[in-house]
N, C-alpha and C. Protein backbone atom coordinates (compact mmCIF):
# COMPACT_ATOMS: atom_id res chain seq x y z
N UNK A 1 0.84 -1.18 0.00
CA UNK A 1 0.00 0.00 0.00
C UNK A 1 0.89 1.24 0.00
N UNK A 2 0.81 2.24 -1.12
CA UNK A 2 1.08 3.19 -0.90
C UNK A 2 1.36 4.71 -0.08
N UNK A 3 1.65 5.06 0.60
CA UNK A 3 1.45 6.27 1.55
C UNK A 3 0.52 7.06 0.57
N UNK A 4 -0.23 7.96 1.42
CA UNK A 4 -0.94 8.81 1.14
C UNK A 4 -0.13 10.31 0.96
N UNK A 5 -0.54 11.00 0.19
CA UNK A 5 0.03 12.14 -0.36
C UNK A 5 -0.42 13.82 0.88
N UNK A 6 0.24 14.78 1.22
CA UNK A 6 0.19 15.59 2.12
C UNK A 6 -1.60 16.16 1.33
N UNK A 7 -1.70 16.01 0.05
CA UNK A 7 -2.58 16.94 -0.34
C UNK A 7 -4.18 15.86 -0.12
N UNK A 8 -3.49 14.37 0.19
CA UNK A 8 -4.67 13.24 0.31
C UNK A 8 -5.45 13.30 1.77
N UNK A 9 -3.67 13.64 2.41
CA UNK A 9 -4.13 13.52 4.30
C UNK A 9 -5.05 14.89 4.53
N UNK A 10 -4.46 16.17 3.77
CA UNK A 10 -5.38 17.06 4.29
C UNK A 10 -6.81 17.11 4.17
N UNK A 11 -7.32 16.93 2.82
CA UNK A 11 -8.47 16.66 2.41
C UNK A 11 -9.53 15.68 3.03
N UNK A 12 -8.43 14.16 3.62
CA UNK A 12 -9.46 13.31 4.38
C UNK A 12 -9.20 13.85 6.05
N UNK A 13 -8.29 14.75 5.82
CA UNK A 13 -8.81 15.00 7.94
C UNK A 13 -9.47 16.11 8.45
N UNK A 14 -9.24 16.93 7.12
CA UNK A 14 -9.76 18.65 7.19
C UNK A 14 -10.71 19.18 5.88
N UNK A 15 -10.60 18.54 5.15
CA UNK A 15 -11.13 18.94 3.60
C UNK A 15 -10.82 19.22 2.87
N UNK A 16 -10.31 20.96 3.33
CA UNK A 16 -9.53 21.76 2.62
C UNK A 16 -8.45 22.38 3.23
N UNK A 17 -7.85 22.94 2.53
CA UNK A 17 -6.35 23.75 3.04
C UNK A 17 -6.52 24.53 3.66
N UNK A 18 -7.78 25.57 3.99
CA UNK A 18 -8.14 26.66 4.51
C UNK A 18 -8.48 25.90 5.83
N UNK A 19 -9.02 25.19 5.93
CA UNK A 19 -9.34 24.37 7.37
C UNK A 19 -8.79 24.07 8.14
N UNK A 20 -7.13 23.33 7.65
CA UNK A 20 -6.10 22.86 8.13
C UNK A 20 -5.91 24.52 8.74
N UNK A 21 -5.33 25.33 7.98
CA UNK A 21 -4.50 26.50 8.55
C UNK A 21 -5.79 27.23 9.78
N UNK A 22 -6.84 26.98 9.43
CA UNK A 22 -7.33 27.76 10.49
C UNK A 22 -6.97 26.69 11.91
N UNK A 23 -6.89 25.67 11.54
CA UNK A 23 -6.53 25.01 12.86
C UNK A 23 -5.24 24.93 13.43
N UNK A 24 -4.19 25.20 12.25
CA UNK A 24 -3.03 25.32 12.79
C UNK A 24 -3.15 26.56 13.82
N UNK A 25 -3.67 27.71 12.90
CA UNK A 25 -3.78 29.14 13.76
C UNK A 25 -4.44 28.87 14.78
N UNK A 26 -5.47 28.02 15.32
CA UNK A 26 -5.66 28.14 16.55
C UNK A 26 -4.90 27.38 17.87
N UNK A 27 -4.06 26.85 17.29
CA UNK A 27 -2.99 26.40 18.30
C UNK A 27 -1.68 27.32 18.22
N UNK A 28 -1.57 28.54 17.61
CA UNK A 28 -0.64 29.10 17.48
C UNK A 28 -1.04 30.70 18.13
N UNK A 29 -0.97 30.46 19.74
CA UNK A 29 -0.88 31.45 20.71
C UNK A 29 0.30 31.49 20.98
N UNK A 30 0.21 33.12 21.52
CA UNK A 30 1.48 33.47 22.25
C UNK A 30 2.43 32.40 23.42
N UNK A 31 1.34 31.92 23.78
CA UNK A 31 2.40 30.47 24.92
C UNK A 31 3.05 29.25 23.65
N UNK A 32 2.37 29.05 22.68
CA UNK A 32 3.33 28.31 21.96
C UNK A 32 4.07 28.53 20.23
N UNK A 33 3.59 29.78 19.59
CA UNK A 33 3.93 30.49 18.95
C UNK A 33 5.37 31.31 18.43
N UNK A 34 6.80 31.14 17.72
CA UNK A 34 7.28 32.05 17.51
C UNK A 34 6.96 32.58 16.15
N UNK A 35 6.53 33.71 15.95
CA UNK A 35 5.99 34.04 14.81
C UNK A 35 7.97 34.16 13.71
N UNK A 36 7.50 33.22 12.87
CA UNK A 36 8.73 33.56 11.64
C UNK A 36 7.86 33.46 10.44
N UNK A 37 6.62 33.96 10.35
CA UNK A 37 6.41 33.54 8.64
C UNK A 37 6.12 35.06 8.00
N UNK A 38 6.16 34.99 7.32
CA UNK A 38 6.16 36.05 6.22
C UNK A 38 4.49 36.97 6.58
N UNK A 39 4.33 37.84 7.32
CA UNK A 39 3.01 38.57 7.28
C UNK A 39 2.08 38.77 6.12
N UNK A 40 2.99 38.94 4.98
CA UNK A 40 1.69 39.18 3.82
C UNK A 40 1.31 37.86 3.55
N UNK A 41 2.33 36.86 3.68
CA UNK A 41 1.30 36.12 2.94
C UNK A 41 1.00 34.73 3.88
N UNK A 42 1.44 34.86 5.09
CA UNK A 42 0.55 34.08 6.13
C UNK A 42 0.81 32.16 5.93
N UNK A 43 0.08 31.68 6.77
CA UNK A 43 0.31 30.70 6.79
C UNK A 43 -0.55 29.84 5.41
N UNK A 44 -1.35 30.35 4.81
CA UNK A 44 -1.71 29.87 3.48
C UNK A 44 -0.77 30.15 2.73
N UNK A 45 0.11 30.42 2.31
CA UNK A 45 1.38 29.34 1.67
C UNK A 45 1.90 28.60 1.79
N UNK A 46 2.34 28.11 2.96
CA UNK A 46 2.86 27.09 3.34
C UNK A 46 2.51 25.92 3.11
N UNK A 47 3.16 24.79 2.58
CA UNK A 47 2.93 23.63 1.96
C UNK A 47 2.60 22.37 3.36
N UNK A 48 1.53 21.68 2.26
CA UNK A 48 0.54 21.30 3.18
C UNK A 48 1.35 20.20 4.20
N UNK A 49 2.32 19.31 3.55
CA UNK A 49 3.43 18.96 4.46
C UNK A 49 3.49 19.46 6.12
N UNK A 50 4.27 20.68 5.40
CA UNK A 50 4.54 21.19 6.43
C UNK A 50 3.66 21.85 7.47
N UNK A 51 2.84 22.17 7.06
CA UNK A 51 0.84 22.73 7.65
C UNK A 51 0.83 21.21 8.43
N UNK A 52 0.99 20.21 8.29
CA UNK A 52 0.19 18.69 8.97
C UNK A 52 1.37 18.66 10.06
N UNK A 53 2.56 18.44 9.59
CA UNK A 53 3.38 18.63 10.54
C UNK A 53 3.37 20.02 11.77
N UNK A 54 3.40 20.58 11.45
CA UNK A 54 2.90 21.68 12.36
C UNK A 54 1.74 21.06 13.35
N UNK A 55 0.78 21.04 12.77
CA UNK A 55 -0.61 20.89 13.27
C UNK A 55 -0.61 19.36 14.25
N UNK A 56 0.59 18.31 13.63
CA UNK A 56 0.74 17.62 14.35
C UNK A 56 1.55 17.32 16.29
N UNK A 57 2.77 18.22 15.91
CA UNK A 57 3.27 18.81 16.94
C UNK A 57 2.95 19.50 17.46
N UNK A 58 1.99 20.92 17.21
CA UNK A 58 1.36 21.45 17.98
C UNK A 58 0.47 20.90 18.97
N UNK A 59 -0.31 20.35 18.34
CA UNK A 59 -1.25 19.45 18.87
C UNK A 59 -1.22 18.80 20.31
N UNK A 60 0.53 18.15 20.58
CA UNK A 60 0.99 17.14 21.08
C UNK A 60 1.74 17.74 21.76
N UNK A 61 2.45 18.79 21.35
CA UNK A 61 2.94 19.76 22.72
C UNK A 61 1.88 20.33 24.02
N UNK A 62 0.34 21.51 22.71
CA UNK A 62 -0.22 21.73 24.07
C UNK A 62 -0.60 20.24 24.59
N UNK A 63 -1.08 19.34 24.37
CA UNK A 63 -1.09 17.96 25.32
C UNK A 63 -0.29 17.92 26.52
N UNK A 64 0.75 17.69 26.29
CA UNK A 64 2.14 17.15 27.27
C UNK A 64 2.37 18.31 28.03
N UNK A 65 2.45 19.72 27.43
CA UNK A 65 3.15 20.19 28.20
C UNK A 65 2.43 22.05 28.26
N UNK A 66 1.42 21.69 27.50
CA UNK A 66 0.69 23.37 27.51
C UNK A 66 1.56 24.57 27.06
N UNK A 67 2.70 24.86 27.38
CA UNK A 67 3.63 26.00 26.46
C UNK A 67 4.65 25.66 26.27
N UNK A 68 5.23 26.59 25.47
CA UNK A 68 6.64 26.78 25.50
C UNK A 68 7.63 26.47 25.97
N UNK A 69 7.33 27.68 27.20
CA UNK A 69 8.29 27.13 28.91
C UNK A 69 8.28 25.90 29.26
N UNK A 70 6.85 25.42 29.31
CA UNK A 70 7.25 23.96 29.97
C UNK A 70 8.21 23.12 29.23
N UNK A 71 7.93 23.41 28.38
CA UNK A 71 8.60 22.55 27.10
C UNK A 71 10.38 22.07 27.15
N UNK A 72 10.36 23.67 27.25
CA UNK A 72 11.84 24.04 27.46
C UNK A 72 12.49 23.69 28.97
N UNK A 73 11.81 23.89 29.72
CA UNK A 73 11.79 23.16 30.83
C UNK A 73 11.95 21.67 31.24
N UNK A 74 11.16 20.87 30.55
CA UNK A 74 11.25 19.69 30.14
C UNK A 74 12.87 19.18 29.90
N UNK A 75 13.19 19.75 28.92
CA UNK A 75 14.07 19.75 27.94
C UNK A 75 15.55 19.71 28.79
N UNK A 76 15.10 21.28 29.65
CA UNK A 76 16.64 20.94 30.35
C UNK A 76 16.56 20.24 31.53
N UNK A 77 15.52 19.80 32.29
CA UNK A 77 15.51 18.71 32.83
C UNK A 77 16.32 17.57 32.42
N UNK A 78 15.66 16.77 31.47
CA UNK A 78 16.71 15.93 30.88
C UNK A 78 17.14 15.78 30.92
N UNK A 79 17.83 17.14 30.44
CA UNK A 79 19.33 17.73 29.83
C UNK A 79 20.32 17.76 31.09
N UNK A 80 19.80 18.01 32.55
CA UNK A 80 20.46 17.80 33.45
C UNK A 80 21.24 18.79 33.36
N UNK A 81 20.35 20.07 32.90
CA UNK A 81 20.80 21.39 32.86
C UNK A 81 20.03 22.57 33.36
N UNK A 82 19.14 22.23 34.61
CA UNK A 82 18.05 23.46 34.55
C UNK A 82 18.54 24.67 35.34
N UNK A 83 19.66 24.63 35.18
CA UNK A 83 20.77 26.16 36.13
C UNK A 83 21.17 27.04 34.68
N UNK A 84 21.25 26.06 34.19
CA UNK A 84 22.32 26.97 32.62
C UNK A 84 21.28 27.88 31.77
N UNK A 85 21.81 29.10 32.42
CA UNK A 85 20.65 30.50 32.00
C UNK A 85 20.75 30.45 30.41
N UNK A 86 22.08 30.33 30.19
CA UNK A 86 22.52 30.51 28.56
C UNK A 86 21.90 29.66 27.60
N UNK A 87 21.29 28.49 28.08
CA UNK A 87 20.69 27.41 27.25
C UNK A 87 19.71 27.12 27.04
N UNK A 88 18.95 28.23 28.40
CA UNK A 88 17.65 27.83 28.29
C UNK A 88 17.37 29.50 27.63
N UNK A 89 18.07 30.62 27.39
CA UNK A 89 18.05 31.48 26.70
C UNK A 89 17.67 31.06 24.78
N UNK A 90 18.99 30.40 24.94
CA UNK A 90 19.01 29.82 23.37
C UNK A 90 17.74 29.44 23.35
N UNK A 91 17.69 28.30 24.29
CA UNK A 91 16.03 27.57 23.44
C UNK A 91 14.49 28.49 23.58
N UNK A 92 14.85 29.49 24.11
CA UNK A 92 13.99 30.29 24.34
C UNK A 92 13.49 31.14 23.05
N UNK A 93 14.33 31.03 21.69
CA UNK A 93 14.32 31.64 20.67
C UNK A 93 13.72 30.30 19.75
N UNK A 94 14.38 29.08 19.87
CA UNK A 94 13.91 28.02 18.97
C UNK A 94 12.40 28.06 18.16
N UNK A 95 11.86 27.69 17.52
CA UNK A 95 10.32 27.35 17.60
C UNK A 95 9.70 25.79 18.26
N UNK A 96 8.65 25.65 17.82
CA UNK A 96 7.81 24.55 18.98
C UNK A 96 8.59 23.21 18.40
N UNK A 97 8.49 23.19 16.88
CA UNK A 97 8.68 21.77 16.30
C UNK A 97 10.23 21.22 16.53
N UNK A 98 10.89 22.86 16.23
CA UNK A 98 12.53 21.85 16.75
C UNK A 98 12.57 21.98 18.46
N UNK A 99 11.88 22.62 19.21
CA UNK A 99 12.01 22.25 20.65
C UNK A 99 12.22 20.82 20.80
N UNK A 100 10.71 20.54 20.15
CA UNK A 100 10.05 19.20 20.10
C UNK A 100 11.18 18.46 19.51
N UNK A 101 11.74 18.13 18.77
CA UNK A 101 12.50 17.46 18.30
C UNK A 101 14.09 17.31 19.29
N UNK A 102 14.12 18.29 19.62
CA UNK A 102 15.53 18.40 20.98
C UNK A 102 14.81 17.41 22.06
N UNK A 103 13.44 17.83 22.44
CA UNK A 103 13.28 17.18 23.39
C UNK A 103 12.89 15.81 23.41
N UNK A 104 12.36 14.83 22.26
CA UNK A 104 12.78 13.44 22.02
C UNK A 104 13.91 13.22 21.47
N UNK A 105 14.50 13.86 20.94
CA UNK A 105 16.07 13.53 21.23
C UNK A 105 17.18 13.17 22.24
N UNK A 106 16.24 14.26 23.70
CA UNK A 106 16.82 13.74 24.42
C UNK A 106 16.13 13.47 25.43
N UNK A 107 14.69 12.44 24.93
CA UNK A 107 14.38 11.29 25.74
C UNK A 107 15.10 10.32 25.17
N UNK A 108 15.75 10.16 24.31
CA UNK A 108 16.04 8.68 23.79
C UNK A 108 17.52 8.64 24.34
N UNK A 109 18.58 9.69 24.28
CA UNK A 109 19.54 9.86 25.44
C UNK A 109 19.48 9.42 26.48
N UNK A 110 18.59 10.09 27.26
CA UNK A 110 18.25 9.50 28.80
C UNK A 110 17.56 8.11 28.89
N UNK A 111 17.32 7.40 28.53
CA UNK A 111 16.39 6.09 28.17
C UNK A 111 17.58 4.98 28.55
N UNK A 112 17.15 4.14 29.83
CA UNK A 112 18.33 3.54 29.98
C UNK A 112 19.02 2.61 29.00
N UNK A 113 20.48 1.99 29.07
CA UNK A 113 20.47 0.68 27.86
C UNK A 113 20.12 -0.52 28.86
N UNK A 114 19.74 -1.56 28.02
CA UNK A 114 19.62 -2.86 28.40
C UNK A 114 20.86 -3.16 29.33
N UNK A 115 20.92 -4.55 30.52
CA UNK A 115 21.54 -4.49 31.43
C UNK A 115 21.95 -5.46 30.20
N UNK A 116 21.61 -6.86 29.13
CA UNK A 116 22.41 -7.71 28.29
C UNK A 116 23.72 -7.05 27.43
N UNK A 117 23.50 -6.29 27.28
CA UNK A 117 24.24 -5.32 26.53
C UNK A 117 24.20 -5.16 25.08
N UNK A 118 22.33 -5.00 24.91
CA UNK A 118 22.16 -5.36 23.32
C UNK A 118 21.06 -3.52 23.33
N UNK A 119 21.71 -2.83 23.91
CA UNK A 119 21.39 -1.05 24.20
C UNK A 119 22.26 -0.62 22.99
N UNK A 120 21.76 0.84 22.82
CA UNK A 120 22.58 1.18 21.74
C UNK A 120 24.34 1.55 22.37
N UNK A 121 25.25 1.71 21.93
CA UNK A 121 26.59 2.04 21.60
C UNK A 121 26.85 3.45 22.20
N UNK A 122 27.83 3.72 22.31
CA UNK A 122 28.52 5.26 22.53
C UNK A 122 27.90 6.14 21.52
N UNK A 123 27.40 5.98 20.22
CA UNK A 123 27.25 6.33 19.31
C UNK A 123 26.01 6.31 18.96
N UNK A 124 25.06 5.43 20.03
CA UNK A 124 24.01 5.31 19.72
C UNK A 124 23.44 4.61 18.77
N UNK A 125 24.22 3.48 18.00
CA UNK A 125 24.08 2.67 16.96
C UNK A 125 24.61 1.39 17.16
N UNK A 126 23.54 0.69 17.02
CA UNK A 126 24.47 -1.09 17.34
C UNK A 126 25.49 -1.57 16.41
N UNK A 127 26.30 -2.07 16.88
CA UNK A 127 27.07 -2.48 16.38
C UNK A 127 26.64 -3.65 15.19
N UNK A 128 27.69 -3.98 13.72
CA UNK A 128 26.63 -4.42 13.22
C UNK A 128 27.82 -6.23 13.61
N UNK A 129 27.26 -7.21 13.49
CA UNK A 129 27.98 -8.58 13.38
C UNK A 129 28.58 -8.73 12.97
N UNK A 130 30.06 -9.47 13.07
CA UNK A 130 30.42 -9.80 11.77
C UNK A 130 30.37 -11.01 11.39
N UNK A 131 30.42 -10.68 9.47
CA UNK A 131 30.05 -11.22 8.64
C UNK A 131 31.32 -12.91 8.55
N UNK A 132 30.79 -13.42 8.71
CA UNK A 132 30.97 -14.92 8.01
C UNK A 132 31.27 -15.83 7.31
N UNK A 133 32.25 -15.62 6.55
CA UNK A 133 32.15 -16.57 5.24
C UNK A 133 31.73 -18.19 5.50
N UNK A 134 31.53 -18.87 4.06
CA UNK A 134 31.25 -20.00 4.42
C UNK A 134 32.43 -20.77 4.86
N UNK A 135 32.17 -22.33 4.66
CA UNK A 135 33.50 -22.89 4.84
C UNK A 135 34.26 -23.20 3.70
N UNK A 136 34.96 -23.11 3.41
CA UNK A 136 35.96 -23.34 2.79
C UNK A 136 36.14 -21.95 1.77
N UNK A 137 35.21 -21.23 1.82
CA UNK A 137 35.62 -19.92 1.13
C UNK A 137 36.88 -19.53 1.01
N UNK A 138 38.21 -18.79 0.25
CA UNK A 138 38.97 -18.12 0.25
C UNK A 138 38.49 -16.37 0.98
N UNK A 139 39.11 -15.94 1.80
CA UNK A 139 39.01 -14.77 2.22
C UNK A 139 40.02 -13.46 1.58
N UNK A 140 40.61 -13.96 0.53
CA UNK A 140 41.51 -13.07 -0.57
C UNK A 140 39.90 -12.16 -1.50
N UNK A 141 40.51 -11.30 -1.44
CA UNK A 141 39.17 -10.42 -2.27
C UNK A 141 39.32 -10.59 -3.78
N UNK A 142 38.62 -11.02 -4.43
CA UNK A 142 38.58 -11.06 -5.43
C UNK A 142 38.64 -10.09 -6.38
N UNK A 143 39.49 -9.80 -7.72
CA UNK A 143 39.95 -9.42 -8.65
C UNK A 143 39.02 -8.79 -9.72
N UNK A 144 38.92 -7.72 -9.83
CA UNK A 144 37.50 -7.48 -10.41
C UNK A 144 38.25 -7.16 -12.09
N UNK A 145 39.33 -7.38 -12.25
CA UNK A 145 39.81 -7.09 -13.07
C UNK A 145 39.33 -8.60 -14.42
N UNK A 146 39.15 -8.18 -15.69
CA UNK A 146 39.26 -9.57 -16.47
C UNK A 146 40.20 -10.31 -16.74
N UNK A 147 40.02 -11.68 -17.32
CA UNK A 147 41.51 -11.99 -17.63
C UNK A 147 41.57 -11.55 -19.43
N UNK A 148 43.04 -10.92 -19.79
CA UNK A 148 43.17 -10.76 -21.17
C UNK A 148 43.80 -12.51 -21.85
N UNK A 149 42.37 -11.70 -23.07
CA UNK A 149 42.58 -13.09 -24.02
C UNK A 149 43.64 -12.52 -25.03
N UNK A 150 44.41 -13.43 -25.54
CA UNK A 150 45.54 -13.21 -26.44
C UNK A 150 44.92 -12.60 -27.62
N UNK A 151 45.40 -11.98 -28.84
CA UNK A 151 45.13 -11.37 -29.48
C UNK A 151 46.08 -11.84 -30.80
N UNK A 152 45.24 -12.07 -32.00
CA UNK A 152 45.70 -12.67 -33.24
C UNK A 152 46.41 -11.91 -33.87
């Protein structure tokens, strides 16, 4: 089955494009709001993508956490930083969606690893196995070169 297209999802959850944005706009108060879009021409330009995404994180922030602050709050919790004026300055400028994105970023940081030791890596990426040959394979890499045939 195919994914559905940004212009398929809007239509079956909202209708139209004008619907979506009025709903984005009503989650876009001053507690969770940084205004960066262009005044003349508003959030009806913005591609519907990015309108669902919005509308999705918005959504799910006021849920969890009702503004901004909390948000950011949240965040340096975590972060095991809620003294550092300078950081919570910075994120104080961010908007909602990359908050949001810092801040499951660093739930998955804080998230303990497994005590087996099958958690992610220093790096956060498992290590991958190694690979196997069969038996009796040669482990010399093979020659990608042809062999030359003699020439009459």
């Amino acid at each position: 089955m195919a994914a559905k297209t940004p212009l398929a999802l809007v239509q079956e959850k909202f209708g139209d494009k004008a619907k979506l944005v009025e709903a984005v706009e009503k989650l876009t108060g001053e507690d969770l709001w940084v205004s960066r879009t262009n005044k003349e021409k508003g959030l009806a330009h913005v591609s519907n993508a990015k309108l669902l995404r919005l509308h999705s994180v918005f959504t799910e922030v006021k849920a969890r956490f009702g503004t901004r602050e909390k948000l950011i709050e949240a965040i340096l919790e975590l972060e095991k930083r809620g003294k550092d004026a300078g950081l919570r300055q910075k994120l104080g400028t961010w908007p909602v969606p990359r908050l949001f994105d810092a801040y499951r970023s660093a739930v998955k940081r804080s998230a303990p690893s497994s005590p087996t030791g099958a958690g992610p890596t220093a790096r956060g990426v498992k290590a991958a196995a190694p690979v196997q040959s069969p038996k009796g394979a040669s482990t010399k890499p093979r020659s990608t070169a042809k062999a030359k045939t003699p020439s009459r």
